[in-house]
N, C-alpha and C. Protein backbone atom coordinates (compact mmCIF):
# COMPACT_ATOMS: atom_id res chain seq x y z
N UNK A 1 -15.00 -23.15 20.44
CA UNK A 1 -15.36 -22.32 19.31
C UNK A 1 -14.39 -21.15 19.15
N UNK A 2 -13.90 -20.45 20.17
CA UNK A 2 -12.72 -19.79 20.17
C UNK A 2 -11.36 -19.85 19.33
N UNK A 3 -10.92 -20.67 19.02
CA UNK A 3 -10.19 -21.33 18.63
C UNK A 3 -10.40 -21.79 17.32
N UNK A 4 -11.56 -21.53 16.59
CA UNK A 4 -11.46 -21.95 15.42
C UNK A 4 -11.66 -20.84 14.62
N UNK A 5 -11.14 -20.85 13.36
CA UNK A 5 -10.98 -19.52 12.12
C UNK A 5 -12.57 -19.79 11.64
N UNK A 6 -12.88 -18.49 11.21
CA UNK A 6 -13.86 -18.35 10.58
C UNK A 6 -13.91 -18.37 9.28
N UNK A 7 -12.66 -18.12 8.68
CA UNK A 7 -12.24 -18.15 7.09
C UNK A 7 -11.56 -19.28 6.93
N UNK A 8 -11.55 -19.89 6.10
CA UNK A 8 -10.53 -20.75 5.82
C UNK A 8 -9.08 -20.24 5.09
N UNK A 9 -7.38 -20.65 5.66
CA UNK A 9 -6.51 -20.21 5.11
C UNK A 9 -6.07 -19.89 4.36
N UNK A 10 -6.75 -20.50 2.61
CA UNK A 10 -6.36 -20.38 1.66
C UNK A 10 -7.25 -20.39 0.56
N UNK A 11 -6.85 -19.83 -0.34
CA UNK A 11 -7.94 -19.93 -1.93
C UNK A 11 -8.63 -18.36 -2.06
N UNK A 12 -9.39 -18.38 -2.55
CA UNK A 12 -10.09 -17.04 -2.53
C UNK A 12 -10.68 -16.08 -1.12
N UNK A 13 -11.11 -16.55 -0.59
CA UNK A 13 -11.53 -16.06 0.37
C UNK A 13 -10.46 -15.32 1.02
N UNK A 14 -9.25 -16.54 1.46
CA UNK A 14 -8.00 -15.80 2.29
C UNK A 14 -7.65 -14.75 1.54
N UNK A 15 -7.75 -14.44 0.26
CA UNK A 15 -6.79 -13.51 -0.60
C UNK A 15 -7.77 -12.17 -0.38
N UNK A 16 -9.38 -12.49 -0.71
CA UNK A 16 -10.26 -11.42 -0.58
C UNK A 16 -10.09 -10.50 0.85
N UNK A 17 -10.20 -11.57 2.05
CA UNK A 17 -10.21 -11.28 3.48
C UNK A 17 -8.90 -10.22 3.59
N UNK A 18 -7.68 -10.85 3.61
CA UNK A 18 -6.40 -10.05 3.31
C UNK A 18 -6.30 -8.61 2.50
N UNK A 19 -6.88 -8.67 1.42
CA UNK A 19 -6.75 -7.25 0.59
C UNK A 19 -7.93 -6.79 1.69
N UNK A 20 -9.16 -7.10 2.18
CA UNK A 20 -9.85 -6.03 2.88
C UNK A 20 -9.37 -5.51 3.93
N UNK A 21 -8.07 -6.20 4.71
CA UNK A 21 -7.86 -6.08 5.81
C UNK A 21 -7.01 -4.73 5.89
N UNK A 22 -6.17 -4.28 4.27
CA UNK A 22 -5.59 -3.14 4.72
C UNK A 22 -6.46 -2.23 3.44
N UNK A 23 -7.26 -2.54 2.41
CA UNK A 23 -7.78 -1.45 1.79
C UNK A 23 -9.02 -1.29 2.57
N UNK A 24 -9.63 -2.09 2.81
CA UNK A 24 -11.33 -1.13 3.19
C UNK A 24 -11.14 -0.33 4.67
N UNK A 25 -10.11 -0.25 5.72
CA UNK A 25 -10.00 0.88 6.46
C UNK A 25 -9.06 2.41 5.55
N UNK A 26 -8.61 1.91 4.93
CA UNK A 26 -8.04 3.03 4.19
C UNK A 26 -8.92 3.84 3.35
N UNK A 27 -9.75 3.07 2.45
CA UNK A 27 -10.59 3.88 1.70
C UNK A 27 -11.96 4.14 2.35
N UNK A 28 -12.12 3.67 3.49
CA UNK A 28 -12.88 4.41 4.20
C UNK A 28 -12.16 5.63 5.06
N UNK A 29 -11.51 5.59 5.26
CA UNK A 29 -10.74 7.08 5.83
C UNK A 29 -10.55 7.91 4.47
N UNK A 30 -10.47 7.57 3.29
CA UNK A 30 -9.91 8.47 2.24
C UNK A 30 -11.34 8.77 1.78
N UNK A 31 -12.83 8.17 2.46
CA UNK A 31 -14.09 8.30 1.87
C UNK A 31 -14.41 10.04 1.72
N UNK A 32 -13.87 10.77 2.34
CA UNK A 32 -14.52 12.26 2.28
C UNK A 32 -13.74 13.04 1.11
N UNK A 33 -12.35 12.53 0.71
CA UNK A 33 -12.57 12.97 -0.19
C UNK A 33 -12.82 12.36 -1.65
N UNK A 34 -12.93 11.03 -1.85
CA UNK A 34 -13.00 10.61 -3.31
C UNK A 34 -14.41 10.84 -3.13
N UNK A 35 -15.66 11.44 -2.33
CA UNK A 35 -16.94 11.26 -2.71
C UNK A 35 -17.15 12.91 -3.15
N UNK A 36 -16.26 13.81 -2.63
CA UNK A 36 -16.19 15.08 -3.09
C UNK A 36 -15.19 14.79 -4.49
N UNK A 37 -14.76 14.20 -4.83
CA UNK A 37 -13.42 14.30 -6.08
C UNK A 37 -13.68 13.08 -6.88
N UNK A 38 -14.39 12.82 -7.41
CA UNK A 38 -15.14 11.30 -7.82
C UNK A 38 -13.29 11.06 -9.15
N UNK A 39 -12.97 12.00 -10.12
CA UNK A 39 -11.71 11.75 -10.68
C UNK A 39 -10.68 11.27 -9.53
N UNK A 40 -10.50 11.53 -8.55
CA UNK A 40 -9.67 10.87 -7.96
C UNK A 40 -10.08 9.17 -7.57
N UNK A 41 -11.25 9.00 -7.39
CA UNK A 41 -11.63 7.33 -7.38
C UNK A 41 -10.70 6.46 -8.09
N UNK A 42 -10.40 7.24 -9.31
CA UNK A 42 -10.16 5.87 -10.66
C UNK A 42 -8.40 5.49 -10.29
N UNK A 43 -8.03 6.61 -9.98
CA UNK A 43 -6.40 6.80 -9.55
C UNK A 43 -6.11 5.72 -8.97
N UNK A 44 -6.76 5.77 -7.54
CA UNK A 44 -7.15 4.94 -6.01
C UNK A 44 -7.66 3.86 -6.31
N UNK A 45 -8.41 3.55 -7.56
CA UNK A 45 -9.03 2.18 -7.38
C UNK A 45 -7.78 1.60 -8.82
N UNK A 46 -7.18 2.04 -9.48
CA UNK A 46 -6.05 1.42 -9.95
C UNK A 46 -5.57 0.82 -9.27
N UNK A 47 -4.68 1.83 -8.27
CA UNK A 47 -3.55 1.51 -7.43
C UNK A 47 -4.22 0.26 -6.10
N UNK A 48 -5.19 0.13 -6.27
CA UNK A 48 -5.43 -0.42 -5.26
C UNK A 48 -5.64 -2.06 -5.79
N UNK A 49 -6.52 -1.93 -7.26
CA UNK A 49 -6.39 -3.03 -7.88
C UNK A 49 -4.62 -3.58 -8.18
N UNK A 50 -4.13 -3.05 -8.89
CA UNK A 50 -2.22 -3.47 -8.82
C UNK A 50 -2.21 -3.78 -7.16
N UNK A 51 -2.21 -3.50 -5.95
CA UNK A 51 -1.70 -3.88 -4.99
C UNK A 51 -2.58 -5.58 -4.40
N UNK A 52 -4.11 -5.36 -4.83
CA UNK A 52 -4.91 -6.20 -4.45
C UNK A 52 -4.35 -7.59 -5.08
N UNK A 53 -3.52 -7.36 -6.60
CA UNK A 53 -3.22 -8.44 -7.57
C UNK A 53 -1.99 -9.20 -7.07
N UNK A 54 -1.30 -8.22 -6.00
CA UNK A 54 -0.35 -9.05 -5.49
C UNK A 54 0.13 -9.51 -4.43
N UNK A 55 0.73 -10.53 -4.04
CA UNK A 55 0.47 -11.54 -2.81
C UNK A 55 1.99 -11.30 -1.87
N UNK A 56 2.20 -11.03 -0.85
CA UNK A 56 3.39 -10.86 -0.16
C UNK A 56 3.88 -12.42 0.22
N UNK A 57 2.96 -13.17 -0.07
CA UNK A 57 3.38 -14.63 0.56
C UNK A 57 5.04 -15.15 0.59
N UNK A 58 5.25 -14.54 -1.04
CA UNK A 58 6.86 -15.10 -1.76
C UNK A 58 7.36 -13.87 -2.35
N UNK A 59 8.74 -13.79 -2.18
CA UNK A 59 9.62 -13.05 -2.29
C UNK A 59 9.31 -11.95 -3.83
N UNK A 60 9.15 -13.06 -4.89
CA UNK A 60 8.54 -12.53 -6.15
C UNK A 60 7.38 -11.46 -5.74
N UNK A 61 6.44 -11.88 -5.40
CA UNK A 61 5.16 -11.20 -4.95
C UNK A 61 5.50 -9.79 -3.90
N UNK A 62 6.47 -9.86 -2.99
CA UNK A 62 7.20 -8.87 -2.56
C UNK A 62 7.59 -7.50 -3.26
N UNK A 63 8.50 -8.16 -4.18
CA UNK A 63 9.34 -7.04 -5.53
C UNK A 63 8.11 -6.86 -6.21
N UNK A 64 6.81 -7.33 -6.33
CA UNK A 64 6.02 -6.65 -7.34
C UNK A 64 4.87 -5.45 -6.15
N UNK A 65 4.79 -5.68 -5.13
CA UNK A 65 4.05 -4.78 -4.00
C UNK A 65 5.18 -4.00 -3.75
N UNK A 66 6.79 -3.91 -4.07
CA UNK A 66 7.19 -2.75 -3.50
C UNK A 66 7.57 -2.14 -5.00
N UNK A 67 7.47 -2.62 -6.26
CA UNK A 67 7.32 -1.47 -7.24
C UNK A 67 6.69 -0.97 -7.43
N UNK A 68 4.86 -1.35 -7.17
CA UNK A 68 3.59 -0.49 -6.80
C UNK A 68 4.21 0.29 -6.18
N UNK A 69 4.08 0.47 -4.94
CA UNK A 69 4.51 1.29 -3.66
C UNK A 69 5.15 1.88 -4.30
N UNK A 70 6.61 2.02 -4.51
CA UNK A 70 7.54 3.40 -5.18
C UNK A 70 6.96 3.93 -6.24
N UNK A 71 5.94 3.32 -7.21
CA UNK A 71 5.05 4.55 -7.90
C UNK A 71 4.39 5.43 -6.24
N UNK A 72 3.98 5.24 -5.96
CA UNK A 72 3.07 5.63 -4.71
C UNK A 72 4.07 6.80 -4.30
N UNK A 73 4.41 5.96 -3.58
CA UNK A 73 6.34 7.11 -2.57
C UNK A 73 6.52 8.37 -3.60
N UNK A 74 6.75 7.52 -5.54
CA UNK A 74 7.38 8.63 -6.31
C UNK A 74 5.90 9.59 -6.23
N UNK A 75 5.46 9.53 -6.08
CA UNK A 75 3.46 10.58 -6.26
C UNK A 75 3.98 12.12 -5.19
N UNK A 76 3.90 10.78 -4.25
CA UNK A 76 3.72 11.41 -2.86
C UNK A 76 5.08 12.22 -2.31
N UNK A 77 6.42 11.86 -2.91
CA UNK A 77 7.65 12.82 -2.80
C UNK A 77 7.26 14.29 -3.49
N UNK A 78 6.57 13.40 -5.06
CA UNK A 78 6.42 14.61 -5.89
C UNK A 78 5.51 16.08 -5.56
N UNK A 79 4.87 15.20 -4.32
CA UNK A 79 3.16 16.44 -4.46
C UNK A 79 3.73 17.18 -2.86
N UNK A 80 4.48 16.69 -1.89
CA UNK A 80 4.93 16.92 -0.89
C UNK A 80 4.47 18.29 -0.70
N UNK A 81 4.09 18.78 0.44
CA UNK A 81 3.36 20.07 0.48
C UNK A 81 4.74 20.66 1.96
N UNK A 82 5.71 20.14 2.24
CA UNK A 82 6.43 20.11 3.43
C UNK A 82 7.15 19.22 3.48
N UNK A 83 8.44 20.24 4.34
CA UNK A 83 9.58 19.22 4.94
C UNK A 83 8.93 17.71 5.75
N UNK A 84 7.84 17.67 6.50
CA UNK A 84 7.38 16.62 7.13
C UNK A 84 7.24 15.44 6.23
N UNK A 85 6.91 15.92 5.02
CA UNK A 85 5.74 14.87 3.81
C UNK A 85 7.08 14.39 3.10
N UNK A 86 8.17 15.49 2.90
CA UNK A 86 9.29 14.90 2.23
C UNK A 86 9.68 13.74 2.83
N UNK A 87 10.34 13.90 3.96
CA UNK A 87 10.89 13.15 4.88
C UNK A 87 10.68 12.02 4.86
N UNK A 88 9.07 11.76 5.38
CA UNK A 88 8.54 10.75 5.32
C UNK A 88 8.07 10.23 3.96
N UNK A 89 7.89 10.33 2.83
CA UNK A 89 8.65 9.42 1.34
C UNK A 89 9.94 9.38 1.67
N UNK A 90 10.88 9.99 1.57
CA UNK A 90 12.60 9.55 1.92
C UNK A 90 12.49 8.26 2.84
N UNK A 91 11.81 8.55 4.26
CA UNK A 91 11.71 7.06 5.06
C UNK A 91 11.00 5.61 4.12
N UNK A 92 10.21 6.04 4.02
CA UNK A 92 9.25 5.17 2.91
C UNK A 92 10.04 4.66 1.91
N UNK A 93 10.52 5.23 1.31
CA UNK A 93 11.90 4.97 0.47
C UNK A 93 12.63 3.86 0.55
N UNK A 94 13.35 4.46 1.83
CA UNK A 94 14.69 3.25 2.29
C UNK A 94 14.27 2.31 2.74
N UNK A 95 12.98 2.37 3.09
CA UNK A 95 11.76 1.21 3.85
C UNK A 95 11.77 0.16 2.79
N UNK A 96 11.27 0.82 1.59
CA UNK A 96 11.17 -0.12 0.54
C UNK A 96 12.46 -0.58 -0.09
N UNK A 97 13.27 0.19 -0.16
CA UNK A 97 14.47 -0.41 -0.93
C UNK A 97 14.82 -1.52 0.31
N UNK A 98 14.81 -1.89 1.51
CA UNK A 98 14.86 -3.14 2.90
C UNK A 98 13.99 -4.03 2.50
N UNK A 99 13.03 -4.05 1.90
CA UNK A 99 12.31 -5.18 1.88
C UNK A 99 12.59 -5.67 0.20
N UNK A 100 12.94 -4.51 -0.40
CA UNK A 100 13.55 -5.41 -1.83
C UNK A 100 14.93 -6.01 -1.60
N UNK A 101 15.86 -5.61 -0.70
CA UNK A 101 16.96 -6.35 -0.63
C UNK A 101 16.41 -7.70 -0.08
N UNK A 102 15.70 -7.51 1.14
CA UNK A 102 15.38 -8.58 1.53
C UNK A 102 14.52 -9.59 0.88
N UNK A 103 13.95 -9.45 0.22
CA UNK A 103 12.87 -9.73 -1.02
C UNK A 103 14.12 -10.91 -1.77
N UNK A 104 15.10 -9.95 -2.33
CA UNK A 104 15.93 -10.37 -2.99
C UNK A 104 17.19 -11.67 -2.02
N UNK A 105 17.14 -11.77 -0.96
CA UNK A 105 17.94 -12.60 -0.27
C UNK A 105 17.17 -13.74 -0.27
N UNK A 106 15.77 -13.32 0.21
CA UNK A 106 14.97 -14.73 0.39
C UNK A 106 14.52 -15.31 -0.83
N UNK A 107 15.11 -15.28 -2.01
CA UNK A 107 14.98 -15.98 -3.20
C UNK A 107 15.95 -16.94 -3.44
N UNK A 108 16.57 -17.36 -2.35
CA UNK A 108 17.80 -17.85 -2.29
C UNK A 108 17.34 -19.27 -2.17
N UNK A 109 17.88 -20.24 -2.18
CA UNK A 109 17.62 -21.53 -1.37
C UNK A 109 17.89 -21.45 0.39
N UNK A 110 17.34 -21.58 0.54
CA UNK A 110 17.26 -21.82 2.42
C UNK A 110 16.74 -20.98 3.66
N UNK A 111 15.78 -20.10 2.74
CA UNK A 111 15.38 -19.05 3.11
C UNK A 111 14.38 -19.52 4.12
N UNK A 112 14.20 -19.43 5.54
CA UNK A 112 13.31 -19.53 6.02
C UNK A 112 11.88 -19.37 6.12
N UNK A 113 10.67 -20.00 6.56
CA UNK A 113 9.42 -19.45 6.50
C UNK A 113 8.90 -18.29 7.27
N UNK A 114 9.92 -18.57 8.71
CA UNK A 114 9.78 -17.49 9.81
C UNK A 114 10.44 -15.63 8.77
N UNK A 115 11.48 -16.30 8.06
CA UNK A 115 12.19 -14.81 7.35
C UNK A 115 11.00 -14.31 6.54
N UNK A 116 10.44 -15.48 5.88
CA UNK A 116 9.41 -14.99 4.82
C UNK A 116 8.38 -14.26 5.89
N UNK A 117 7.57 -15.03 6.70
CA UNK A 117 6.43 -14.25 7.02
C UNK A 117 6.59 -13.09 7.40
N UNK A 118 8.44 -12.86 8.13
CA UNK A 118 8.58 -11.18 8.94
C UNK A 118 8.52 -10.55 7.73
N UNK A 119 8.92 -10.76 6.54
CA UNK A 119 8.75 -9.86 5.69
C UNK A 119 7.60 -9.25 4.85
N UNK A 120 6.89 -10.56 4.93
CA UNK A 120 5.45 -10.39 4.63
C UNK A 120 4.84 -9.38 5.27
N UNK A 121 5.10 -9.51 6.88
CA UNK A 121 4.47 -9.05 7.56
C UNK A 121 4.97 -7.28 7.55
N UNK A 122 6.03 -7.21 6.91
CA UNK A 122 6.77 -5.45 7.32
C UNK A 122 6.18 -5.24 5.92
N UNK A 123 6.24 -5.82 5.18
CA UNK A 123 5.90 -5.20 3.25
C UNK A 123 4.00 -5.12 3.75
N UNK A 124 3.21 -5.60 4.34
CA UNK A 124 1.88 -5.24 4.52
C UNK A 124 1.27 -3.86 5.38
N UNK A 125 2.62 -3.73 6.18
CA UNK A 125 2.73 -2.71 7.33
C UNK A 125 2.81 -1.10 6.07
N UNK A 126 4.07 -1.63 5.80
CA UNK A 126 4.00 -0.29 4.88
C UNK A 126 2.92 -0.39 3.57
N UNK A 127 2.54 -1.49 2.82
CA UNK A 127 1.36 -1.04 2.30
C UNK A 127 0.42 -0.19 2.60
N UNK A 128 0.21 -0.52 3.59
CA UNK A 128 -0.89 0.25 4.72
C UNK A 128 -0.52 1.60 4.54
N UNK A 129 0.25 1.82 5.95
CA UNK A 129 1.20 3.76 5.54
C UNK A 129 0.93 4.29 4.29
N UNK A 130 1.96 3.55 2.94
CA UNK A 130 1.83 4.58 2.22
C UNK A 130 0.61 4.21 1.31
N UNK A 131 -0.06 3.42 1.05
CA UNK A 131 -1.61 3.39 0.50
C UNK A 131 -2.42 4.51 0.97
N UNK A 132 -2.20 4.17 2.33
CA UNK A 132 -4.09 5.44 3.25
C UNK A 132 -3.10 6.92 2.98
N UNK A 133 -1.47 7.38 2.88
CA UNK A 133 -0.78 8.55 2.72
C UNK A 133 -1.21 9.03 0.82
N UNK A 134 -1.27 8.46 0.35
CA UNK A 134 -1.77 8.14 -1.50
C UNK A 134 -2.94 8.57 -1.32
N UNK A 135 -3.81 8.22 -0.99
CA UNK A 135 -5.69 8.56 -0.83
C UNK A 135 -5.34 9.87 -0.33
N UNK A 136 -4.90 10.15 0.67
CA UNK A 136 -5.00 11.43 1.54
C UNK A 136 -4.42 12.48 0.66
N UNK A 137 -3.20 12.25 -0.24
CA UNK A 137 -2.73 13.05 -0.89
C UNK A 137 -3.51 13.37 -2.26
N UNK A 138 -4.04 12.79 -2.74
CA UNK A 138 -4.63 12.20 -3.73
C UNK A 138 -5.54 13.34 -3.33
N UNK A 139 -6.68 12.97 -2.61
CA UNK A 139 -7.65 14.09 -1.95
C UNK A 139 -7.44 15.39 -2.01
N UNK A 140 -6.26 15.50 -1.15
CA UNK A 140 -5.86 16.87 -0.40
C UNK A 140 -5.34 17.81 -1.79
N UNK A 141 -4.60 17.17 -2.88
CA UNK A 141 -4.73 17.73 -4.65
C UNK A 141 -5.66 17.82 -4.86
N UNK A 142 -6.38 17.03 -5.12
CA UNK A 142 -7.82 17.54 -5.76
C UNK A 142 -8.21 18.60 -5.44
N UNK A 143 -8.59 18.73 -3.62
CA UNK A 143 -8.87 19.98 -3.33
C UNK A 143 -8.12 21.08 -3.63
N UNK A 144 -7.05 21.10 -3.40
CA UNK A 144 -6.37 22.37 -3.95
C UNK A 144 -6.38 22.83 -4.86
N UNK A 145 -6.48 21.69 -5.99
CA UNK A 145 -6.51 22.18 -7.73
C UNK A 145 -8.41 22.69 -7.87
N UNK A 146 -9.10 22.16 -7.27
CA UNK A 146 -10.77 23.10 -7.23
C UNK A 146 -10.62 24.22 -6.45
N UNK A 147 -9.83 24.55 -5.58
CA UNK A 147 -9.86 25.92 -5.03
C UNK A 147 -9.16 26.44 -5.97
N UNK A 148 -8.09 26.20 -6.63
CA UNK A 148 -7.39 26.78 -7.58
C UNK A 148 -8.15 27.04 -8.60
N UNK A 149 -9.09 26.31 -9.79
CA UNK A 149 -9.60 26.33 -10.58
C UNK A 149 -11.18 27.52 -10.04
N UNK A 150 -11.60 27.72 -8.76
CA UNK A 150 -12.78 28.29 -8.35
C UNK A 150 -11.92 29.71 -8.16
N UNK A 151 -11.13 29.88 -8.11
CA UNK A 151 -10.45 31.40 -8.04
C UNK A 151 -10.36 32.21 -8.83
């Protein structure tokens, strides 16, 4: 029994299972503030629908999760509260522009499955990062602009 999946690999389920696997720990960490900032929900559940719509499986599906993402990066450069927050969009950045080159190689003929899945697997990694960094920022504005507006 060990040994056998509980989901099956493909069709709906795999796609549902997958988007929960990196949004529902994220928007449960981002839960304290979209339940204090309910306008920030709609932002977060955009961006999350555009990321949910697309599949890292194939290279195509790649270039469309890392032009989401650089809206994201461009948010999160823009709202940067610190050298730390800069930085890290700049990393995020060049992160993404690596997986669009690479995105862009494996559209090639002869592209391996092993190349595809590492990439799959690094374009889901940073979904993650800068998705739950988006909520947090997302939040952490809100609050500032109600302390701002309560002053």
């Amino acid at each position: 029994m060990a040994g056998k999946k509980l989901v099956p690999g493909s069709g709906r389920a795999s796609t549902a299972v997958n988007a929960a696997k990196w949004a529902i720990p994220l928007l449960a960490a981002g839960a304290r503030w979209l339940s204090a900032h309910p306008e920030v929900w709609e932002s977060v559940k955009e961006q999350a629908a555009k990321l949910q719509k697309t599949t890292t499986n194939k290279p195509d599906g790649v270039l469309a999760t890392v032009a989401i993402l650089r809206e994201q990066v461009d948010y999160l450069a823009g709202s940067a509260d610190d050298a730390e927050e800069t930085r890290r969009a700049q990393e995020w950045a060049k992160r993404l522009d690596s997986c669009e080159r690479a995105a862009q190689l494996l559209k090639a003929p002869g592209a391996t499955r092993k190349d595809r899945k590492a990439l799959k697997e690094r374009t889901e990694a940073l979904r993650s990062e800068i998705f739950e960094a988006y909520i947090e920022e997302m939040g952490e504005d809100a609050e500032s602009a109600g302390r701002g507006a309560a002053s």
